[in-house]
Structures are given as C-alpha cells and as structure tokens.
C-alpha atoms as a PDB file:
ATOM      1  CA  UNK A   1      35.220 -71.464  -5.392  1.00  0.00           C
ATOM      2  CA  UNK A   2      37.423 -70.249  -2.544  1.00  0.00           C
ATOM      3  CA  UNK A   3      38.995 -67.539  -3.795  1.00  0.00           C
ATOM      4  CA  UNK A   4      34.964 -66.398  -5.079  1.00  0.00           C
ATOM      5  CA  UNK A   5      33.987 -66.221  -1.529  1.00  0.00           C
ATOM      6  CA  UNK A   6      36.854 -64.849  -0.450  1.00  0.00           C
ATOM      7  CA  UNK A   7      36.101 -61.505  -2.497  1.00  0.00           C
ATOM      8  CA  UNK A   8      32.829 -61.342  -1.348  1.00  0.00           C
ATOM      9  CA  UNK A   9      33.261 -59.452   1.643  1.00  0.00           C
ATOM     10  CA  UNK A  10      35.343 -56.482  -0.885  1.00  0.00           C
ATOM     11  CA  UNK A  11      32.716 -56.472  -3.148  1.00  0.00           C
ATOM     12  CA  UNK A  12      30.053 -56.083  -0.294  1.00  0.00           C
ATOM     13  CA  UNK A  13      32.257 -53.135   0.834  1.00  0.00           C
ATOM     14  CA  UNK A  14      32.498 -51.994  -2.327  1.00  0.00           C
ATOM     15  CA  UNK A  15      28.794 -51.559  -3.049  1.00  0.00           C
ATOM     16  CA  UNK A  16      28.369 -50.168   0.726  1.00  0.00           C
ATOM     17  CA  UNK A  17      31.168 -47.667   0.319  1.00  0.00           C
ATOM     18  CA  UNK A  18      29.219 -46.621  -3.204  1.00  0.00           C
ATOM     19  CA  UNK A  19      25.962 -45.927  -1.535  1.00  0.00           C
ATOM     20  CA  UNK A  20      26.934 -44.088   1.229  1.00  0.00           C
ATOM     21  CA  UNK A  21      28.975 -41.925  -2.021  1.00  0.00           C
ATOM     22  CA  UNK A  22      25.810 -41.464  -3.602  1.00  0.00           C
ATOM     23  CA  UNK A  23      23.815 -40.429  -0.327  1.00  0.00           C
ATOM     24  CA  UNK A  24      26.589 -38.154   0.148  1.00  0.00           C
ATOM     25  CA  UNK A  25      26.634 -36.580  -3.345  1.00  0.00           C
ATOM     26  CA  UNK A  26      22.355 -35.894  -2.934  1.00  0.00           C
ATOM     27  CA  UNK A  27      22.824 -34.223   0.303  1.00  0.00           C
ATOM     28  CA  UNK A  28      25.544 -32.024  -0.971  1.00  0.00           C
ATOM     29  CA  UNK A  29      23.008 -31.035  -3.962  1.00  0.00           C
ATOM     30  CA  UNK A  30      20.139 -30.213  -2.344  1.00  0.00           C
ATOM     31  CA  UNK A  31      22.534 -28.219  -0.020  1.00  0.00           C
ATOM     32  CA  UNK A  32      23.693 -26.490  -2.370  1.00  0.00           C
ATOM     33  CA  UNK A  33      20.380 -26.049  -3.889  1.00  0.00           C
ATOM     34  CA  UNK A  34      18.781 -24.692  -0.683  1.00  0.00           C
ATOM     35  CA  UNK A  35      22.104 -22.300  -0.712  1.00  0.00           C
ATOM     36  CA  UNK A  36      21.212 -21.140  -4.301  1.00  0.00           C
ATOM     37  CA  UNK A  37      17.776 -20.639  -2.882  1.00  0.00           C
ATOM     38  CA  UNK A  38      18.280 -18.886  -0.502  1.00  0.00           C
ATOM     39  CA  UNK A  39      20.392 -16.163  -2.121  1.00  0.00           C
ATOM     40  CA  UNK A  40      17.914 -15.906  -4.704  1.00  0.00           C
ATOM     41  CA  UNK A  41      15.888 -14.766  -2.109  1.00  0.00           C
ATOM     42  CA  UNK A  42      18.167 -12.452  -0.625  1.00  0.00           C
ATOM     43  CA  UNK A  43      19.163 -11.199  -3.687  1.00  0.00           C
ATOM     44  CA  UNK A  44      15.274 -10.581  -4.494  1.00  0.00           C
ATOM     45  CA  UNK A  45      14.206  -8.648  -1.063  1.00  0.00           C
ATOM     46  CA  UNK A  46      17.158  -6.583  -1.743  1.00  0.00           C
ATOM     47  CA  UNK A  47      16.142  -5.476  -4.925  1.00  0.00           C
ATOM     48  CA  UNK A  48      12.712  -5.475  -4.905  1.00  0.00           C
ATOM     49  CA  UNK A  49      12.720  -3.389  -1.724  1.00  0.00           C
ATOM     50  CA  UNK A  50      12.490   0.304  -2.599  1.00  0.00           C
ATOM     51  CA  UNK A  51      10.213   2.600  -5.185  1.00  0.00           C
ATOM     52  CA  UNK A  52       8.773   1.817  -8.303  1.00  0.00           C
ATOM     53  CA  UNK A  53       7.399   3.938 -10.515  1.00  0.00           C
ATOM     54  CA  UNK A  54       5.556   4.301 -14.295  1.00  0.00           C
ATOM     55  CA  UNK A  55       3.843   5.714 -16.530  1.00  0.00           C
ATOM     56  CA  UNK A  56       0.251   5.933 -17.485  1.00  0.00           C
ATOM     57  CA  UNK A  57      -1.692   7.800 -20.270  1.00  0.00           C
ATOM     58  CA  UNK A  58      -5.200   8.308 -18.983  1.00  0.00           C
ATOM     59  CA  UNK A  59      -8.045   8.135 -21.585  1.00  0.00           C
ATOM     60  CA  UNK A  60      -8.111  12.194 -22.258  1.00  0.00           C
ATOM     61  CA  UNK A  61      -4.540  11.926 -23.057  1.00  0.00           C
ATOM     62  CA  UNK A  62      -2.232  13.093 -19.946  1.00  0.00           C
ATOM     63  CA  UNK A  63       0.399  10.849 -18.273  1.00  0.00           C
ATOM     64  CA  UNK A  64       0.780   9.920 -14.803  1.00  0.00           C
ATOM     65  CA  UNK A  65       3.400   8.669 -13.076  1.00  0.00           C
ATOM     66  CA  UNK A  66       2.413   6.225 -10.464  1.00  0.00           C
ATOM     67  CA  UNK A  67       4.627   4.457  -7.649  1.00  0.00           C
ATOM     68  CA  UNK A  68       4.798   1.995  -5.121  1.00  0.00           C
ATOM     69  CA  UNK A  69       6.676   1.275  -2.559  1.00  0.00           C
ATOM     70  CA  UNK A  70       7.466  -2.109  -2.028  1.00  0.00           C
ATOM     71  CA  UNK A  71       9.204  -4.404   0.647  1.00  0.00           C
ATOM     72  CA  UNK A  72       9.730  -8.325   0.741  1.00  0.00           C
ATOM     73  CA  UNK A  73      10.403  -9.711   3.846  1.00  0.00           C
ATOM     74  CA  UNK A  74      11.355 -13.585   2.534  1.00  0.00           C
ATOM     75  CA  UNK A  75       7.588 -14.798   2.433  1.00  0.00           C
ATOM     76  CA  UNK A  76       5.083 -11.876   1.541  1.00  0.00           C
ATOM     77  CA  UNK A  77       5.506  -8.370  -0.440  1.00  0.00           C
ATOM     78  CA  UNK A  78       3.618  -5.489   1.557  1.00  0.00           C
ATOM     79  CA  UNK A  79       3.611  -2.355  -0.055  1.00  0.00           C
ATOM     80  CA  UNK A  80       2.133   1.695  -0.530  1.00  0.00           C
ATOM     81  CA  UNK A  81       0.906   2.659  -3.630  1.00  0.00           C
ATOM     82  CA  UNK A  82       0.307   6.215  -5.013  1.00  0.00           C
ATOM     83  CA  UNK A  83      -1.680   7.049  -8.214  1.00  0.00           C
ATOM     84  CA  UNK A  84      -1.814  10.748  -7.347  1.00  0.00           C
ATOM     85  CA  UNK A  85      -0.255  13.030  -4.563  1.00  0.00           C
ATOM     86  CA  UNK A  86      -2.515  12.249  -1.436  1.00  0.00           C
ATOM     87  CA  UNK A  87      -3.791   8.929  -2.916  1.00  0.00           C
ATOM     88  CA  UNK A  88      -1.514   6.873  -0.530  1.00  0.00           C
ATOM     89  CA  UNK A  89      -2.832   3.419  -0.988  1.00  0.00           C
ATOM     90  CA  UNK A  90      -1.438   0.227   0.905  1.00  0.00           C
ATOM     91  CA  UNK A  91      -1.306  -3.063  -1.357  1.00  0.00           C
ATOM     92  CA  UNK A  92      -3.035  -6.146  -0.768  1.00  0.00           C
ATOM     93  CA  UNK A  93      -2.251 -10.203  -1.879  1.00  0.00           C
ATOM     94  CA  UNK A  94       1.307  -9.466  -1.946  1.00  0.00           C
ATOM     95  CA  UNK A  95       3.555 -12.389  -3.605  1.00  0.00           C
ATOM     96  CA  UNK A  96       6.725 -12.930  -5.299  1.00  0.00           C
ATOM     97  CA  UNK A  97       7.229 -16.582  -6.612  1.00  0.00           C
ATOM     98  CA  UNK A  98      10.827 -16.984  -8.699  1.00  0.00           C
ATOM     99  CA  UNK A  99      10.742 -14.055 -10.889  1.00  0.00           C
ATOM    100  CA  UNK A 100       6.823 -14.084 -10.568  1.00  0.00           C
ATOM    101  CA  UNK A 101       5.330 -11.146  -8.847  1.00  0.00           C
ATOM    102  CA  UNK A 102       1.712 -10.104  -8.213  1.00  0.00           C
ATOM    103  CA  UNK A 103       0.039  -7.470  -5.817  1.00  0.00           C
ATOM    104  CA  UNK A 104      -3.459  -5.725  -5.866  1.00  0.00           C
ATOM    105  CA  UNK A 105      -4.770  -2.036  -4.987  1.00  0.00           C
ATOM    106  CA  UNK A 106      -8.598  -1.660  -3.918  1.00  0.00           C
ATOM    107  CA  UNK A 107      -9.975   1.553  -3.995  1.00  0.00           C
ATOM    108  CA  UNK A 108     -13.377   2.826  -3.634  1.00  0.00           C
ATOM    109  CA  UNK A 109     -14.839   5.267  -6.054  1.00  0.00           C
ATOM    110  CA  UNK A 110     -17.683   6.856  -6.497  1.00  0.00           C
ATOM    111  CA  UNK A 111     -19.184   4.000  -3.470  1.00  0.00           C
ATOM    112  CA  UNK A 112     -18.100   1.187  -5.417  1.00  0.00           C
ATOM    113  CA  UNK A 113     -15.155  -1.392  -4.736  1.00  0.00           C
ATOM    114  CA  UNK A 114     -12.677  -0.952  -7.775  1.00  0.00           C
ATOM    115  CA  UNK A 115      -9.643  -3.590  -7.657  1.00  0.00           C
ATOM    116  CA  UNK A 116      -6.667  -3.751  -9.837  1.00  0.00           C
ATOM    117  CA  UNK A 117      -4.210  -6.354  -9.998  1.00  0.00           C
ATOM    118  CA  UNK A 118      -0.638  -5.895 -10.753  1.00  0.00           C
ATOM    119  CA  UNK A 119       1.212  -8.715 -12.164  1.00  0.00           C
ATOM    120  CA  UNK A 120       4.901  -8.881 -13.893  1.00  0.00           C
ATOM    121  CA  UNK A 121       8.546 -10.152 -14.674  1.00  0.00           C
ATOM    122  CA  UNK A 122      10.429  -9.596 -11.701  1.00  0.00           C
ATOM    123  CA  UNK A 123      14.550  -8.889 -13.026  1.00  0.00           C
ATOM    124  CA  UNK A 124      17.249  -6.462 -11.938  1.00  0.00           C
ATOM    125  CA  UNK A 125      15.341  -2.896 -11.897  1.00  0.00           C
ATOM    126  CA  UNK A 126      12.326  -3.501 -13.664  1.00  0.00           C
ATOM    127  CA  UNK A 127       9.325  -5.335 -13.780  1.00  0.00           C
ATOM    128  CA  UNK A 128       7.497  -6.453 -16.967  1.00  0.00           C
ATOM    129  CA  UNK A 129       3.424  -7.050 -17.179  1.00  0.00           C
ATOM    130  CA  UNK A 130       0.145  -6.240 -16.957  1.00  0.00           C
ATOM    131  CA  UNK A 131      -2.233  -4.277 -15.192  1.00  0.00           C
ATOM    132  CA  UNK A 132      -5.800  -5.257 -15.118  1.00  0.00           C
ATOM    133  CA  UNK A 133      -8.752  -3.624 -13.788  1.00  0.00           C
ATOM    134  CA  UNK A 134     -12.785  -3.613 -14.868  1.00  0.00           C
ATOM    135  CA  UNK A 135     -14.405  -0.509 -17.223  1.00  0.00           C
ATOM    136  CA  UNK A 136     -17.908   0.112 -17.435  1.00  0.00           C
ATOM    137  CA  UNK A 137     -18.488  -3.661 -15.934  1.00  0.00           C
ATOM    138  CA  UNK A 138     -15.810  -4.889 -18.476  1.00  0.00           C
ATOM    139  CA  UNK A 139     -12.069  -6.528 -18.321  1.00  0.00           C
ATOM    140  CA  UNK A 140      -9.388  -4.090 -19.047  1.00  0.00           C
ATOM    141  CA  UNK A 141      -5.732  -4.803 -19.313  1.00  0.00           C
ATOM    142  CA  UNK A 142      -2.863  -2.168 -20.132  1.00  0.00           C
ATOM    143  CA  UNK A 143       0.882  -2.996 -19.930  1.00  0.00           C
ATOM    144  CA  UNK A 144       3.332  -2.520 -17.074  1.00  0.00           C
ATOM    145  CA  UNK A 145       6.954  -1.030 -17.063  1.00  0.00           C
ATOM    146  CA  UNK A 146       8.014  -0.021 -13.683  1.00  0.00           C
ATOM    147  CA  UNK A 147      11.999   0.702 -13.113  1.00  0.00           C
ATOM    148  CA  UNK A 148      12.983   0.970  -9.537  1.00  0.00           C
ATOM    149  CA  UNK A 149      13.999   4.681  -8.322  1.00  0.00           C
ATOM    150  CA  UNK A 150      17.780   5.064  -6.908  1.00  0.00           C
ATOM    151  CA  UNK A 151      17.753   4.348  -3.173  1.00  0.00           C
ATOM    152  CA  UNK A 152      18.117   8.025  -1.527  1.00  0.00           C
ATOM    153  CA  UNK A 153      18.928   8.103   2.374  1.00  0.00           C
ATOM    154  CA  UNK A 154      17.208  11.283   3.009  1.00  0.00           C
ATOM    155  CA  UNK A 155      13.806  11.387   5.130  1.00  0.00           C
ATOM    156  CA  UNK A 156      12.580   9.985   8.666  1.00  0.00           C
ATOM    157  CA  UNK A 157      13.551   6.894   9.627  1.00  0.00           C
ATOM    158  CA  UNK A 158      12.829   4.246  12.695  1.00  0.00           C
ATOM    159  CA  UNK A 159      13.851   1.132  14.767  1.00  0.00           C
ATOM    160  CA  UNK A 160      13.422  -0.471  18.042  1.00  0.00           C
ATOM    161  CA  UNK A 161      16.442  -1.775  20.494  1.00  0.00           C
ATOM    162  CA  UNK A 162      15.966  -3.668  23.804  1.00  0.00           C
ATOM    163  CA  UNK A 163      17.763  -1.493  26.609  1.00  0.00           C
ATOM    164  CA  UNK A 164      17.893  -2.858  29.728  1.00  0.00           C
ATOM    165  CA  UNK A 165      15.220  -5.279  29.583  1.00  0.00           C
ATOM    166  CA  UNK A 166      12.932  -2.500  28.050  1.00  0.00           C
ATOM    167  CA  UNK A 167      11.904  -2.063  24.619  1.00  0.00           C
ATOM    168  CA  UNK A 168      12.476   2.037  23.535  1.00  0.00           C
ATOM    169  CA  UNK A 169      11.733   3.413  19.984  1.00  0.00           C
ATOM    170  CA  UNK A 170      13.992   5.690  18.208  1.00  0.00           C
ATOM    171  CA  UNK A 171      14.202   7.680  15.212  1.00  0.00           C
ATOM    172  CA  UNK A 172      16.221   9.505  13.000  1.00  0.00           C
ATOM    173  CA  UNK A 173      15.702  12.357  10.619  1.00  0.00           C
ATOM    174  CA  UNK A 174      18.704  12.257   7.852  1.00  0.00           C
ATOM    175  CA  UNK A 175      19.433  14.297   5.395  1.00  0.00           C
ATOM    176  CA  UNK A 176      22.402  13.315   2.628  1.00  0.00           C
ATOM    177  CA  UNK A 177      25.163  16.120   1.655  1.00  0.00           C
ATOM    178  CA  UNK A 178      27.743  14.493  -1.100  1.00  0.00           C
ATOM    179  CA  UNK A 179      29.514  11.882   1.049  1.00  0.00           C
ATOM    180  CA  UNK A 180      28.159  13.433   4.629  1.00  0.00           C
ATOM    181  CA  UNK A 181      25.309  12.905   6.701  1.00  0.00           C
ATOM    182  CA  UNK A 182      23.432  15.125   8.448  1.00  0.00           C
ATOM    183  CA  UNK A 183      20.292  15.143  10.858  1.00  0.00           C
ATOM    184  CA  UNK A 184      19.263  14.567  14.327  1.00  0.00           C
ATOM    185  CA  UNK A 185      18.154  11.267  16.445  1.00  0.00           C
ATOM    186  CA  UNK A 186      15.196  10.826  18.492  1.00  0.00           C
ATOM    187  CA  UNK A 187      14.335   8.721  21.418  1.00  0.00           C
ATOM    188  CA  UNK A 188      10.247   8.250  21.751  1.00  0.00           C
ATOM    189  CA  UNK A 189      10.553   9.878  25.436  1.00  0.00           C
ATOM    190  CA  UNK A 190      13.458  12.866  24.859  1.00  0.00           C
ATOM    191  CA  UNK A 191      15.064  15.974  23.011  1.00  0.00           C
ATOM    192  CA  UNK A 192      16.870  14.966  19.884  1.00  0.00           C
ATOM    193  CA  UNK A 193      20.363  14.977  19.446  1.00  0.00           C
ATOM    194  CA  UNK A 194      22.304  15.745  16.625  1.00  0.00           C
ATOM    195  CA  UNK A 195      23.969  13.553  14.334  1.00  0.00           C
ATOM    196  CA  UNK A 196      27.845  13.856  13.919  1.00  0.00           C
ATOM    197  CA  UNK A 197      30.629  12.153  11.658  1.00  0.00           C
ATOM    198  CA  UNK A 198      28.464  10.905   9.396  1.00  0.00           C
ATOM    199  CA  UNK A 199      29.421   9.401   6.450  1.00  0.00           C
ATOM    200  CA  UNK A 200      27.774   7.793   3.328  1.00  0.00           C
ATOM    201  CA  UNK A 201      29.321   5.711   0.608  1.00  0.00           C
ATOM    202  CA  UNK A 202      28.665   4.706  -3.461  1.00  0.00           C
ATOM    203  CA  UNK A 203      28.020   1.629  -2.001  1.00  0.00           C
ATOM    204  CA  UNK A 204      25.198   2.588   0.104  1.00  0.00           C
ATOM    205  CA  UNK A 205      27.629   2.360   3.426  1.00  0.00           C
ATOM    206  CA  UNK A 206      26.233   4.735   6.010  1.00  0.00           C
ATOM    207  CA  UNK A 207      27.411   5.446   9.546  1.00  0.00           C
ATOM    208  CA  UNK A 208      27.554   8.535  11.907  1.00  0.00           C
ATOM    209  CA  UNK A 209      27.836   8.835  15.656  1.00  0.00           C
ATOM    210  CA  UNK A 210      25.548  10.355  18.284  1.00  0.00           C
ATOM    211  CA  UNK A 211      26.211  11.200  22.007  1.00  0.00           C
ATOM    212  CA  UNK A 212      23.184  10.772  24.228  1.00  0.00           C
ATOM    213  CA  UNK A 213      22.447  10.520  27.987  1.00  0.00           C
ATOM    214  CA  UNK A 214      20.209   8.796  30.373  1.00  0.00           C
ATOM    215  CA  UNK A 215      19.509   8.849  34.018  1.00  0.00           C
ATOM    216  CA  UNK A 216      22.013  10.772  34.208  1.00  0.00           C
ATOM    217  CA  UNK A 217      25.070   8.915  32.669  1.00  0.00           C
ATOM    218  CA  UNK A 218      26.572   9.723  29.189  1.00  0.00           C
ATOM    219  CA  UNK A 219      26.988   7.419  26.668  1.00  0.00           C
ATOM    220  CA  UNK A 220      27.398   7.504  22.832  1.00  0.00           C
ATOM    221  CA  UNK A 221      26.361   5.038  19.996  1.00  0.00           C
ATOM    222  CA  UNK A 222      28.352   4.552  16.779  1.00  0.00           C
ATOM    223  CA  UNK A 223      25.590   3.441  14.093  1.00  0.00           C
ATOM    224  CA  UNK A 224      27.119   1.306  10.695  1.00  0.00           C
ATOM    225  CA  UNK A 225      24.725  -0.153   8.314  1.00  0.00           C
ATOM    226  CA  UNK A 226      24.186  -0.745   4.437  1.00  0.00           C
ATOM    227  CA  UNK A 227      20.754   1.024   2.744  1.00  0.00           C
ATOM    228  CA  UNK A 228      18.898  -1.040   0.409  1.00  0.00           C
ATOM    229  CA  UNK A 229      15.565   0.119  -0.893  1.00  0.00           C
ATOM    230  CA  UNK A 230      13.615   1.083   2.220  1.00  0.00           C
ATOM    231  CA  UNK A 231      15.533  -0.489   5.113  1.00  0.00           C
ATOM    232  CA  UNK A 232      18.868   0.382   6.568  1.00  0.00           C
ATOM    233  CA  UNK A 233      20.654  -3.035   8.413  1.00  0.00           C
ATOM    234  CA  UNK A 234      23.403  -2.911  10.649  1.00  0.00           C
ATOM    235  CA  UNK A 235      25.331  -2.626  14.000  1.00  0.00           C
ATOM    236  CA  UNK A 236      25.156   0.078  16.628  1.00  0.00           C
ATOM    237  CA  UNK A 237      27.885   0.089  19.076  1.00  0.00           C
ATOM    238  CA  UNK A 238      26.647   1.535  22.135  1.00  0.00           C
ATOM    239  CA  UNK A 239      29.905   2.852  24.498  1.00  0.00           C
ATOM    240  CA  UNK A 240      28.973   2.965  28.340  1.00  0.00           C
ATOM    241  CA  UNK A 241      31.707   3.757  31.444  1.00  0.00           C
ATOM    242  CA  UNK A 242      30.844  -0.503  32.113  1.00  0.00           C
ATOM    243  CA  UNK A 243      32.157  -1.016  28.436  1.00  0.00           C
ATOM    244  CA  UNK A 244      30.801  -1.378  24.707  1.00  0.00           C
ATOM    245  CA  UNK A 245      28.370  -3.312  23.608  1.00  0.00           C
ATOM    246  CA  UNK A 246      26.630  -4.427  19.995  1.00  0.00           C
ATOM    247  CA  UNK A 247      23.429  -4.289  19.262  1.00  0.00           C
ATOM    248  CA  UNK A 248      21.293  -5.306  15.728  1.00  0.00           C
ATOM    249  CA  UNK A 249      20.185  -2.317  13.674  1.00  0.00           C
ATOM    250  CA  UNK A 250      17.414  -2.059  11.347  1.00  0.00           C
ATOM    251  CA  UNK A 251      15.557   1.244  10.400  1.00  0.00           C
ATOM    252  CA  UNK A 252      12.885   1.169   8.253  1.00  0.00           C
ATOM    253  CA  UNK A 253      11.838   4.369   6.106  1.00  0.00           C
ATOM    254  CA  UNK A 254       8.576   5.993   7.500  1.00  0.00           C
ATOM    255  CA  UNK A 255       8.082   8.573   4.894  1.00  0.00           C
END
C-alpha cells in the first residue's frame, strides 16, 4: 500500500504533463489553421484582383465581351463593370466566401431598376457560374465563364505618402517597353517629372527612380514594388542631404 501511494504523485504528473501536451497540440492547430487561412486569403485578393472578362451572345445573335474589374481587400470585393464601351458600371453586394463569390450590377433602363447578380466558382484564373437577371417580369439565368486578363502595368496610376506631417497625393503615368519603364510622376501641387531606370520583370517586379525637388532642396525617390491585378505594393526610398528614409507604397490603377 506504500509503494501505491508513493506513485501517486508520478502518475498525477503524468496526467498534468499530458494535458498541458494536448492544450499545446490544439493551440498549435488552430495556429496553423488561422496561418492556412490567412494565406488563402492572400492568395485570393491577389488573384482575384485585376480584369475579368466574357462572353455573351445577345438574343439577335452577336457576342459581347463584358468585363469587370475587381479588387478584394480581405473582407469585401468592390468592383467596375463594363457591358459596353461607356457603360462603366460600379458593382454592388460584393463577397467572396472560400471559393464562393457573388457581386451584383443595377442599371436603369428604359426608367426601370434592372439588377443582375453574378455568382461563381472562384479558382486560379477563372470563375465558374451563373448570371441571373429578370425578362419580361420573368427569371432568367445564363452561364458564366470569366478568365482573368494578364496584369499589364501601363496606364495612370495613384497613392498617398505622409511627408512631413502632411498628407500629398501623387501619381504616375507608366507606360511598359519589353523589360523598361517609361512615364512621368506627378505630385497633386507641381510639374511632373520624368521617370528614369525603370525596370520591369516576368515576375511582375517593377522599380524606376525619379529626382524631384521641394522648397527648394533636391531629393530623389527610388520606387520597388510587385504588380498584382490592379494594385502595385512596395517601398519607396526617399534620399534627402539629412539621409534616406522608407516609406510604404501602394498605387492603385485609376484607369
């Protein structure tokens, strides 16, 4: 009976030492699980961000080729649609959930509300589904292909940056040659100045350099970011006589 008690205490430490092993193990799951999350995530806002486009036979017989633009910031998908050339239409009801996503386009013709929902399979470059829209006071529903268009760096493009306590817009107008980049950078207030040494990779690596001034002084601002879809994120290194410094850069596309 002595020796029983005696290996109580172990035994108590042994079923302690197992519990705390099996809170240990859960945590590390549903870390890992948020991980998995969370790049599922990423890895959806940086494909689904860009242009879509299909195809669509209209009842006499010709074919349209529709697009959207769409971008997914984590939580909502906001997006422009255009049916036609000058029939720039933002989206509305936005959502991607998993693989899951759904937006809808309300139009007014002849002084009636039309809305069409667009739902579909959400993988790689494509999405699979349905459109559906009302006819003559009826349900229609007509299937949906749309592949995602190659990401293309050329056209106008804009950011913000916090200078000196003071929040200044800029722009850029670029323009891709082969591996080299071309344009000019704007400041809201300002000539433009053009762009130089700029560079653009397979990869969707772009960089270039411009030299600017201010009050007087001269600086120059070495921009490095990655293009996917409609947004360009990176680093501009900003060089000053008091030193360098590194700021966040994200354009968005404007046009």
């Amino acid at each position: 009976m002595q020796h029983e008690h005696a290996n109580q205490p172990a035994r108590r430490t042994a079923r302690i030492d197992l519990h705390g092993l099996v809170i240990v193990t859960l945590c590390a799951l549903l870390s890992l699980g948020m991980e998995n999350r969370a790049d599922a995530e990423d890895g959806h806002e940086s494909r689904l961000n860009g242009r879509w486009r299909w195809h669509f036979t209209m009842p006499d017989g010709s074919t349209l080729s529709p697009q959207v633009r769409l971008r997914y910031d984590g939580h909502s998908v906001s997006g422009i649609t255009r049916f036609r050339p000058g029939s720039e239409t933002s989206i509305t009801n936005g959502r991607l959930q998993g693989d899951l996503l759904s937006f809808e386009v309300v139009r007014v013709l002849n002084n009636q509300r039309a809305v069409t929902r667009y739902s579909g399979v959400f993988r790689d470059d494509k999405i699979i589904g349905s459109i559906e829209s009302v006819s003559a006071g009826k349900p229609v529903s007509h299937p949906w292909e749309a592949k995602r268009l190659p990401d293309t760096l050329d056209g106008t493009w804009k950011w913000t940056n916090e200078v000196r306590e003071r929040t200044l817009e800029f722009s850029a107008k670029l323009r891709r040659e082969g591996d080299k980049v071309h344009g000019k950078l704007s400041a809201r207030k300002g000539a433009g100045v053009d762009v130089k040494e700029g560079h653009y990779t397979k990869e969707g690596q772009v960089s270039f350099e411009v030299e600017r001034e201010r009050d007087g002084e001269k600086f120059s601002s070495k921009f490095e970011g990655k293009l996917v879809g409609d947004t360009i994120k990176g680093k501009e290194t900003v060089t000053t006589n008091e030193g360098e410094q590194i700021l966040d850069w994200i354009a968005t596309r404007q046009d």
